[in-house]
C-alpha atoms as a PDB file:
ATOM      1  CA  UNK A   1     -18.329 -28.397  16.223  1.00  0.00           C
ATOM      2  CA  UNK A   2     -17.397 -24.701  15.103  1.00  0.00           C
ATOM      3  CA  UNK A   3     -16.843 -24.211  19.010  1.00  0.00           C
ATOM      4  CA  UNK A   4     -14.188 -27.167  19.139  1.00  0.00           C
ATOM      5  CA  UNK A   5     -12.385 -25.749  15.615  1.00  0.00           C
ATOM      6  CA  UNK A   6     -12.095 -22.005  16.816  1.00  0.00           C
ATOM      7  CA  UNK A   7     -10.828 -23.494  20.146  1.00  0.00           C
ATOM      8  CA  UNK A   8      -8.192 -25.268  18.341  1.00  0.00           C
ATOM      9  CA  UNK A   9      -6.559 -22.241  16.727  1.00  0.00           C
ATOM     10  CA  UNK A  10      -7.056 -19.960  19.744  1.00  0.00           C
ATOM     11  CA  UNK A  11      -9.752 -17.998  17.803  1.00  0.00           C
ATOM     12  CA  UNK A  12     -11.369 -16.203  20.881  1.00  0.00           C
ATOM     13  CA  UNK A  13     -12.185 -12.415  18.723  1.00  0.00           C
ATOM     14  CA  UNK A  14     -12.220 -11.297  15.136  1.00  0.00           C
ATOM     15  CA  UNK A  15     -10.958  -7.398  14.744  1.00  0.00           C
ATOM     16  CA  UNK A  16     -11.790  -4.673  13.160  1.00  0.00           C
ATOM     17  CA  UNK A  17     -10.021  -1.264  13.003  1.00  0.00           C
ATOM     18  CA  UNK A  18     -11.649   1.814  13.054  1.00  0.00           C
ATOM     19  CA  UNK A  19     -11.224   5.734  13.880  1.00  0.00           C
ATOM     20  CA  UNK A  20     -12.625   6.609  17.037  1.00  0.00           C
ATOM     21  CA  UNK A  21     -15.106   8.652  15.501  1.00  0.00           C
ATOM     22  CA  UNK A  22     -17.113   6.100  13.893  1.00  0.00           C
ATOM     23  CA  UNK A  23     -17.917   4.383  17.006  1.00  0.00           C
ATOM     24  CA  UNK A  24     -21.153   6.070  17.733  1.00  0.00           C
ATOM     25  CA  UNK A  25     -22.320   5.150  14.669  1.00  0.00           C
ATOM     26  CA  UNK A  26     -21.027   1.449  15.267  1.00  0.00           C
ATOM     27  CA  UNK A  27     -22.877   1.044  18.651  1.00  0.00           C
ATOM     28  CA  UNK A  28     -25.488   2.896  17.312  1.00  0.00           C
ATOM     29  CA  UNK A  29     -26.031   0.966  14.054  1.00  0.00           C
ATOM     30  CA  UNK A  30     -23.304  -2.156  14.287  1.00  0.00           C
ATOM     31  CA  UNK A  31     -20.708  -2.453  11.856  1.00  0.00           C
ATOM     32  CA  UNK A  32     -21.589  -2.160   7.831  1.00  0.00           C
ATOM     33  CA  UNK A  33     -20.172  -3.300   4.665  1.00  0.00           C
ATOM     34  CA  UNK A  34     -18.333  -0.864   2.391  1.00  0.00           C
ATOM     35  CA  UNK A  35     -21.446  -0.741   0.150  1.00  0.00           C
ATOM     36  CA  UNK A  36     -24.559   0.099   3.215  1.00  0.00           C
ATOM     37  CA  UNK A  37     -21.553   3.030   4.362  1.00  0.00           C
ATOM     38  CA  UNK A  38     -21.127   4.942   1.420  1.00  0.00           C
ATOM     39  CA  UNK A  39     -24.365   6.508   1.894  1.00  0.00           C
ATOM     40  CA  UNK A  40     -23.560   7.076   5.515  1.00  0.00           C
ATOM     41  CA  UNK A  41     -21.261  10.197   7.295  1.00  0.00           C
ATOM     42  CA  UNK A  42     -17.845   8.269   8.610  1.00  0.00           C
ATOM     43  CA  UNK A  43     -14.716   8.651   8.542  1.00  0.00           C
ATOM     44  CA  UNK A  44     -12.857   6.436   5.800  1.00  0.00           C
ATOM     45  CA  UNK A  45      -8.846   5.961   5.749  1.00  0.00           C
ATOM     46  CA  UNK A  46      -9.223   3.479   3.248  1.00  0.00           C
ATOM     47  CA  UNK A  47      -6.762   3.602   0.276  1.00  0.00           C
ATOM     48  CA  UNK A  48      -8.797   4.210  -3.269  1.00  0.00           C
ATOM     49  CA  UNK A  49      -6.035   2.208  -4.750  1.00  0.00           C
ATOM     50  CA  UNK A  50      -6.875  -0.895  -2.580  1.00  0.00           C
ATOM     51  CA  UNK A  51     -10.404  -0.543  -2.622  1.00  0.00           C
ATOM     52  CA  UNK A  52     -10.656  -0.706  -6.511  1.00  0.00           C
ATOM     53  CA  UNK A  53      -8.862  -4.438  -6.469  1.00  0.00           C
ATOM     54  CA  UNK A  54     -11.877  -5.746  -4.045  1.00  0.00           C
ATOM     55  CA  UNK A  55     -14.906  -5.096  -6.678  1.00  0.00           C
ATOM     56  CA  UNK A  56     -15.630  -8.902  -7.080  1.00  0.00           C
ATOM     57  CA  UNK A  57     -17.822 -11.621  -5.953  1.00  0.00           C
ATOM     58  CA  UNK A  58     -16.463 -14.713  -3.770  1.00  0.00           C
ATOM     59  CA  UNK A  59     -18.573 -18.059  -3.448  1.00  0.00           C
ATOM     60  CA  UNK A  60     -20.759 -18.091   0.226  1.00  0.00           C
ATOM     61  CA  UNK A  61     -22.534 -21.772   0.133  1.00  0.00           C
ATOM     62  CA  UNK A  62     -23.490 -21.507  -3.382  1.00  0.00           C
ATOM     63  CA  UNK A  63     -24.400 -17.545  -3.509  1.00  0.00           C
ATOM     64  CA  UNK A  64     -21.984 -15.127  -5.401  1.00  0.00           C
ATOM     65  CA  UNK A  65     -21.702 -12.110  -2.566  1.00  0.00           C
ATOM     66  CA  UNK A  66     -19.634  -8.845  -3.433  1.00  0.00           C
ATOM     67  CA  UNK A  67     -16.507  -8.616  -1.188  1.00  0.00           C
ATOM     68  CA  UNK A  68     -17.726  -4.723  -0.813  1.00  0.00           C
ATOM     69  CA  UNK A  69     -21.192  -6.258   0.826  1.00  0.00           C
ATOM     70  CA  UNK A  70     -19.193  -7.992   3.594  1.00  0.00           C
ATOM     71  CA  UNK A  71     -17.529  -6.074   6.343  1.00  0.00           C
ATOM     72  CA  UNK A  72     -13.922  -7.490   6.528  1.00  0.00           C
ATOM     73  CA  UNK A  73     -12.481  -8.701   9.642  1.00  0.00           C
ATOM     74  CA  UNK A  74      -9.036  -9.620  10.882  1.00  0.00           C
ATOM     75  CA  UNK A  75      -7.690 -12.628  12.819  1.00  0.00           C
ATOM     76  CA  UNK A  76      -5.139 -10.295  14.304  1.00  0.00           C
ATOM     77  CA  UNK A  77      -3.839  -7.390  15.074  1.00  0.00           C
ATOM     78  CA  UNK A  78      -0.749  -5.439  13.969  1.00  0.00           C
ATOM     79  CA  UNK A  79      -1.985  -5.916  10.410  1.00  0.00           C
ATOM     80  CA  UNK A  80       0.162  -4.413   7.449  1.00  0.00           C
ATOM     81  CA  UNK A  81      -2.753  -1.851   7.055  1.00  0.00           C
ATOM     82  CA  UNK A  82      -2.506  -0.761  11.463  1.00  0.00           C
ATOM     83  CA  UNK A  83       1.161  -1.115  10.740  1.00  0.00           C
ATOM     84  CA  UNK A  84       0.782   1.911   7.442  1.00  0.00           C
ATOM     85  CA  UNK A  85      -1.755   4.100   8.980  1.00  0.00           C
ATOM     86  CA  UNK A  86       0.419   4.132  12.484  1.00  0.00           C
ATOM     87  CA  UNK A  87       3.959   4.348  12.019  1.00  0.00           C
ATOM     88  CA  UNK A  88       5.297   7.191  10.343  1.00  0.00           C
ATOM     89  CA  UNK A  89       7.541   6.576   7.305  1.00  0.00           C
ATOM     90  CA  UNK A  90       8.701   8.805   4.298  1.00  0.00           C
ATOM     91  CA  UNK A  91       6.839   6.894   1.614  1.00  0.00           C
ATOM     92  CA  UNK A  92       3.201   6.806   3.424  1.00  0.00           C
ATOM     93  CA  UNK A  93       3.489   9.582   5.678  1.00  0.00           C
ATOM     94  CA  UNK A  94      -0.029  11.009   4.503  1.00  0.00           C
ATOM     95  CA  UNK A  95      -1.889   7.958   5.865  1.00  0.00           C
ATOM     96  CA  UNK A  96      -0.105   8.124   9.564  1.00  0.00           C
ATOM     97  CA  UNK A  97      -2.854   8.398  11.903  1.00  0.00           C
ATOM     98  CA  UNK A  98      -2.418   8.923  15.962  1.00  0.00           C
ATOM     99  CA  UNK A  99      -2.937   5.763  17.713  1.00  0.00           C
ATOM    100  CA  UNK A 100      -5.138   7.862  20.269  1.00  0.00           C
ATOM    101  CA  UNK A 101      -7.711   8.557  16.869  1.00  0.00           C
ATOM    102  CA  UNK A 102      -8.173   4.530  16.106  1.00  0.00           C
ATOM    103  CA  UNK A 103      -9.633   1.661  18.003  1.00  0.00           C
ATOM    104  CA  UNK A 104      -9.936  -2.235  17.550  1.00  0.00           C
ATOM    105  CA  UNK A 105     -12.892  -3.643  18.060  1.00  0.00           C
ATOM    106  CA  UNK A 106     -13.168  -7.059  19.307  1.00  0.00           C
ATOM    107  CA  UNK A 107     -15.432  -8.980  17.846  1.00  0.00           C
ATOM    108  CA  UNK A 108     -16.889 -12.478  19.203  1.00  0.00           C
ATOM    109  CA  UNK A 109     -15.980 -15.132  17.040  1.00  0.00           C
ATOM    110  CA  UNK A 110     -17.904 -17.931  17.798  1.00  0.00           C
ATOM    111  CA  UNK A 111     -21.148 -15.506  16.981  1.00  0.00           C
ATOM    112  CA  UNK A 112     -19.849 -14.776  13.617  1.00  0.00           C
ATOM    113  CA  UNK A 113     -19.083 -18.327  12.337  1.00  0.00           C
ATOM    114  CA  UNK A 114     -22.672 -19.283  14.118  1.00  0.00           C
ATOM    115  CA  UNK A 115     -23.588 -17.190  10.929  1.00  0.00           C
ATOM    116  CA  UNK A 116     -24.514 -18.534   7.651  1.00  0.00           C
ATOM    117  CA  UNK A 117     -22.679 -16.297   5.043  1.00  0.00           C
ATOM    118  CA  UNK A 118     -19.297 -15.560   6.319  1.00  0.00           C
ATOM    119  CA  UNK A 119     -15.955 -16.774   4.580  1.00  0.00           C
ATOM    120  CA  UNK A 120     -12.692 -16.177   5.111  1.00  0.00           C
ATOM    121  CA  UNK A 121      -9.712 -16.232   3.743  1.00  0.00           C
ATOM    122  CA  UNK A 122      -5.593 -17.455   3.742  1.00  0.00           C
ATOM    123  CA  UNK A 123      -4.877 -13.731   2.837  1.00  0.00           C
ATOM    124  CA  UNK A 124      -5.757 -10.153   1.849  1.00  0.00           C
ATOM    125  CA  UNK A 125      -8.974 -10.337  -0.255  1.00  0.00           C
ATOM    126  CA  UNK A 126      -7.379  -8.588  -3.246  1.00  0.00           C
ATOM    127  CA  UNK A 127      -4.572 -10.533  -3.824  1.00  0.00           C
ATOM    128  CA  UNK A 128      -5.101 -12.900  -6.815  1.00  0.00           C
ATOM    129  CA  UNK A 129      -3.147 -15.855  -4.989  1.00  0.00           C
ATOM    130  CA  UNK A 130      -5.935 -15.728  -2.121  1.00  0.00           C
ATOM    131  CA  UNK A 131      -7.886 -18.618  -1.107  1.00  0.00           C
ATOM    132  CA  UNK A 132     -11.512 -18.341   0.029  1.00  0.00           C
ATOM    133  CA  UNK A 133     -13.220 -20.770   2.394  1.00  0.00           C
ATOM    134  CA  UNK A 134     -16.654 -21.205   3.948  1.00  0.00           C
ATOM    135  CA  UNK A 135     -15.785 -24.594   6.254  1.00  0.00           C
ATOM    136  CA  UNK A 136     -14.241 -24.117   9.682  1.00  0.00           C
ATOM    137  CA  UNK A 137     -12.159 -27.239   8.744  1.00  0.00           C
ATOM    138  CA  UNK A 138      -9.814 -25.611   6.347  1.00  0.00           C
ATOM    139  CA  UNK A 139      -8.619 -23.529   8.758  1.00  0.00           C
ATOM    140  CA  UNK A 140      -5.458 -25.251   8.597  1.00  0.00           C
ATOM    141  CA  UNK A 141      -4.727 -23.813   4.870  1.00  0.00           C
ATOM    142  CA  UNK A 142      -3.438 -20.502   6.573  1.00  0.00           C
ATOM    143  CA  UNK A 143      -0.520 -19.303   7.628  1.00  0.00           C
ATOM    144  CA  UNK A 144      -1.164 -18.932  11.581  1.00  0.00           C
ATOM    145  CA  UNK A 145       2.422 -18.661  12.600  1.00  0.00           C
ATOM    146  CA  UNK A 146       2.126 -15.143   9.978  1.00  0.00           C
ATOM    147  CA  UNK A 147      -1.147 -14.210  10.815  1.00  0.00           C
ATOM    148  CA  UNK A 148       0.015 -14.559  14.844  1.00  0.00           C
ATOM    149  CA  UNK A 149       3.780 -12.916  14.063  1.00  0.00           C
ATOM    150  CA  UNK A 150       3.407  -9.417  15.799  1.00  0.00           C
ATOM    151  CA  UNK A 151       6.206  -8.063  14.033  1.00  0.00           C
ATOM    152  CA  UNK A 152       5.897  -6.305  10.539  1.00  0.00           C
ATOM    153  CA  UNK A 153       7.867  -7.665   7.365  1.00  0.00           C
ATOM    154  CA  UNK A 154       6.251  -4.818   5.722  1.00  0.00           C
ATOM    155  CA  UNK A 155       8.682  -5.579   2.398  1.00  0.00           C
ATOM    156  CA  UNK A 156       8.171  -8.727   2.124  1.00  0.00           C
ATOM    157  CA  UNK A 157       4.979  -8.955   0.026  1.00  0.00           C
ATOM    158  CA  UNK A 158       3.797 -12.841   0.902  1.00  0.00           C
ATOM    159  CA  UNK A 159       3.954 -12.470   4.458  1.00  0.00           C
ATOM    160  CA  UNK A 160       1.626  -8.853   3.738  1.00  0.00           C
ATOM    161  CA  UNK A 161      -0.744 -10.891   1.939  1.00  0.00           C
ATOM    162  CA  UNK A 162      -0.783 -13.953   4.483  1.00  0.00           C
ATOM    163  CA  UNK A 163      -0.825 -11.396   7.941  1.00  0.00           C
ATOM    164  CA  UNK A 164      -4.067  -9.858   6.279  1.00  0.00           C
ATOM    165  CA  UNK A 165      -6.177 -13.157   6.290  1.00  0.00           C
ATOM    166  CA  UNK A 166      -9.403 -11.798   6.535  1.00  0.00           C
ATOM    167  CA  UNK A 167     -13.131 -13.219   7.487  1.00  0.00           C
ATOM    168  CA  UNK A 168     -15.835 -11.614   5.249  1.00  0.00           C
ATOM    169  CA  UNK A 169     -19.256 -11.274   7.283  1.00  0.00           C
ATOM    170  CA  UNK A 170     -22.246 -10.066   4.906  1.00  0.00           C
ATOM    171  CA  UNK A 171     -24.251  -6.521   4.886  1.00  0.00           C
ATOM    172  CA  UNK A 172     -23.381  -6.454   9.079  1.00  0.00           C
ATOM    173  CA  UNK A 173     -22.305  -7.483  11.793  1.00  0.00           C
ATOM    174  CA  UNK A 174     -25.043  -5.720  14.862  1.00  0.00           C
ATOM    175  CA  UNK A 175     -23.601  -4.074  18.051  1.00  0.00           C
ATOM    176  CA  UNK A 176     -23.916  -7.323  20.519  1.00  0.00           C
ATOM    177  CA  UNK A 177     -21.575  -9.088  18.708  1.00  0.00           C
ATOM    178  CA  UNK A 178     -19.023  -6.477  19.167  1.00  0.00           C
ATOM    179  CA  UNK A 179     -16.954  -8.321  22.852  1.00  0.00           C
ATOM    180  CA  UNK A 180     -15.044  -4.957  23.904  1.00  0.00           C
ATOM    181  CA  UNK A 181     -13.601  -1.919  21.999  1.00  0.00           C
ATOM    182  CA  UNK A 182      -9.816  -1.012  22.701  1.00  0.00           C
ATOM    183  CA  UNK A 183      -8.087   1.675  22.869  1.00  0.00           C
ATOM    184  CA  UNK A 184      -4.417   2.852  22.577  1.00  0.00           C
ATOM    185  CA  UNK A 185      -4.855   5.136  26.112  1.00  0.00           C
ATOM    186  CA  UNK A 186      -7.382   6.273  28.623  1.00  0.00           C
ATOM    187  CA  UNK A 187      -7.236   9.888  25.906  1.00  0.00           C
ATOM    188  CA  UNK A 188      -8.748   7.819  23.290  1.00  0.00           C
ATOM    189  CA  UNK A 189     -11.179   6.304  25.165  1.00  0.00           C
ATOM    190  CA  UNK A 190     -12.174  10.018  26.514  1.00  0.00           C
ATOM    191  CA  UNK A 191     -12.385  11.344  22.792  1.00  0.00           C
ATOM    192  CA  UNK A 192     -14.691   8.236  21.933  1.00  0.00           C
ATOM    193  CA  UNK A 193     -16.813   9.403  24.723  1.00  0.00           C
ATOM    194  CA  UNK A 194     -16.939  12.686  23.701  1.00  0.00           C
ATOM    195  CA  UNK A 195     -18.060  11.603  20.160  1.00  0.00           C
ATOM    196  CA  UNK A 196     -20.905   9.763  21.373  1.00  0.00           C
ATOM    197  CA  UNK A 197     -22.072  12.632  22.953  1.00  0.00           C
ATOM    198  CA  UNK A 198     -21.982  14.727  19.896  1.00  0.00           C
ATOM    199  CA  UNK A 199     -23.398  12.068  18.270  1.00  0.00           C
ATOM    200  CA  UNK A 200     -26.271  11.431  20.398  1.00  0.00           C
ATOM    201  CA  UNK A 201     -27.219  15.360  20.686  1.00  0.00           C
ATOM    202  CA  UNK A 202     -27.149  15.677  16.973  1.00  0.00           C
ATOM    203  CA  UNK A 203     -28.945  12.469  16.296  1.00  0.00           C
ATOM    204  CA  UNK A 204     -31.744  13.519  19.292  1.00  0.00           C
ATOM    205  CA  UNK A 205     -30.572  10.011  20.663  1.00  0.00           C
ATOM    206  CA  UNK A 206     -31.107   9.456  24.529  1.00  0.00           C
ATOM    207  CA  UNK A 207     -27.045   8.713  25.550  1.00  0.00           C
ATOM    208  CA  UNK A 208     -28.247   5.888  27.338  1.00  0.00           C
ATOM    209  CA  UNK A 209     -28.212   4.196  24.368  1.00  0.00           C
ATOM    210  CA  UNK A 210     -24.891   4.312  23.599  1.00  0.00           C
ATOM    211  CA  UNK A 211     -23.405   4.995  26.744  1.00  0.00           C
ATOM    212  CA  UNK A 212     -24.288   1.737  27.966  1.00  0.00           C
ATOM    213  CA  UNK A 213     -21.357  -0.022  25.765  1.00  0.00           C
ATOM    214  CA  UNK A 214     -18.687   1.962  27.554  1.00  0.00           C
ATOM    215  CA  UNK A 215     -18.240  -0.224  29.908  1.00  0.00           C
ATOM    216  CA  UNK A 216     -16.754  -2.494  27.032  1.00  0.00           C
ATOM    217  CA  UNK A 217     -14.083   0.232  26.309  1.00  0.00           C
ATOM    218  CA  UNK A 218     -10.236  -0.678  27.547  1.00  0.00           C
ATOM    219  CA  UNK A 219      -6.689   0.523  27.338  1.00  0.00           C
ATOM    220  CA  UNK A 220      -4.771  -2.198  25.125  1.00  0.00           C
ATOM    221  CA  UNK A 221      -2.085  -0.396  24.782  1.00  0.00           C
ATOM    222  CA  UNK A 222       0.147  -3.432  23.205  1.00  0.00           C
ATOM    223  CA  UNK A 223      -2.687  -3.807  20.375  1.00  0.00           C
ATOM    224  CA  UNK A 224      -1.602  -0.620  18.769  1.00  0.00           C
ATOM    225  CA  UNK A 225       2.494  -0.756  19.233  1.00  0.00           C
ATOM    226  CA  UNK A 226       4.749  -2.312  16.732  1.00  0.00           C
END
């Protein structure tokens, strides 16, 4: 059973990390694949670069799906891409973001593997020595004592490509699947509020709509420290 193989390797959520800003849109509309967004106002902090080397199809049960039609998830946090956009450094200073600006969004993961055309993989999608897998059972090709080290070895380039193990979900994944959304402090929950408000006035969206997911929002602050 998927239940029993999830179990196994302590696979309780999936994450995704956003900016704060986009999580209007998320409760609003769930989360999309690169391709639905680029028609859509958000705010992207995704490197051109790194985007380029994921323009290619993987196999999903016999169908060739574009990596940029799946929204990518994480099995952890404290990814090599949280660890760039977060902690200030000489060479990538111009992607540091404050931790009060992001969130991680927890997704459930038995809901997502319940789902037909997901796959993951034993690393970062664009790396050419990346596995891709559709059966819960080969869960034990990755690396979990990587993907579960909370501690960046952001030089060495194997353990980068094993800590971003990723599980590719197709066109969307809708707003009940999303558990909880953290936060890095009680601020960043108040600015996500705040954005939903905008949101909702300029959308001529009741806030009831939205407002009913804050209850899922929570200060994690450990999520977001290295």
């Amino acid at each position: 059973m998927k239940e029993d193989q999830l179990k196994k390797y302590g696979i309780t959520y999936l994450y995704y990390l956003t900016s704060s800003k986009n999580i209007p849109s998320i409760l609003f509309r769930g989360i999309i694949s690169h391709n639905m967004a680029a028609n859509i106002a958000h705010e992207d902090f995704s490197n051109s670069s790194v985007q380029s080397g994921r323009k290619f199809s993987i196999d999903m049960h016999g169908r060739k799906i574009k990596v940029h039609d799946c929204v990518p998830l994480f099995f952890s946090t404290h990814t090599p891409m949280q660890y760039v956009l977060t902690v200030p450094s000489s060479i990538k200073a111009r992607f540091t973001i404050p931790k009060e600006d992001l969130s991680i969004i927890e997704i459930d993961a038995l809901k997502i593997f319940k789902r037909k055309m997901v796959a993951y993989s034993d690393g970062n999608a664009a790396s050419n020595s990346t596995k891709f897998f559709t059966d819960l059972k080969q869960l034990n090709q990755l690396d979990w004592k990587q993907i579960r080290l909370p501690f960046p070895k952001y030089n060495q380039k194997e353990w980068k490509r094993k800590k971003s193990a990723e599980v590719l979900v197709q066109n969307k994944i809708a707003p009940h699947y999303i558990a909880q959304v953290c936060f890095y402090s009680h601020e960043g929950i108040r600015k996500a509020n705040e954005y939903i408000e905008n949101y909702c006035d300029e959308h001529s969206l009741d806030s009831k709509v939205l407002v009913k997911y804050s209850t899922k929002f929570v200060v994690e602050k450990g999520l977001f420290t290295f």
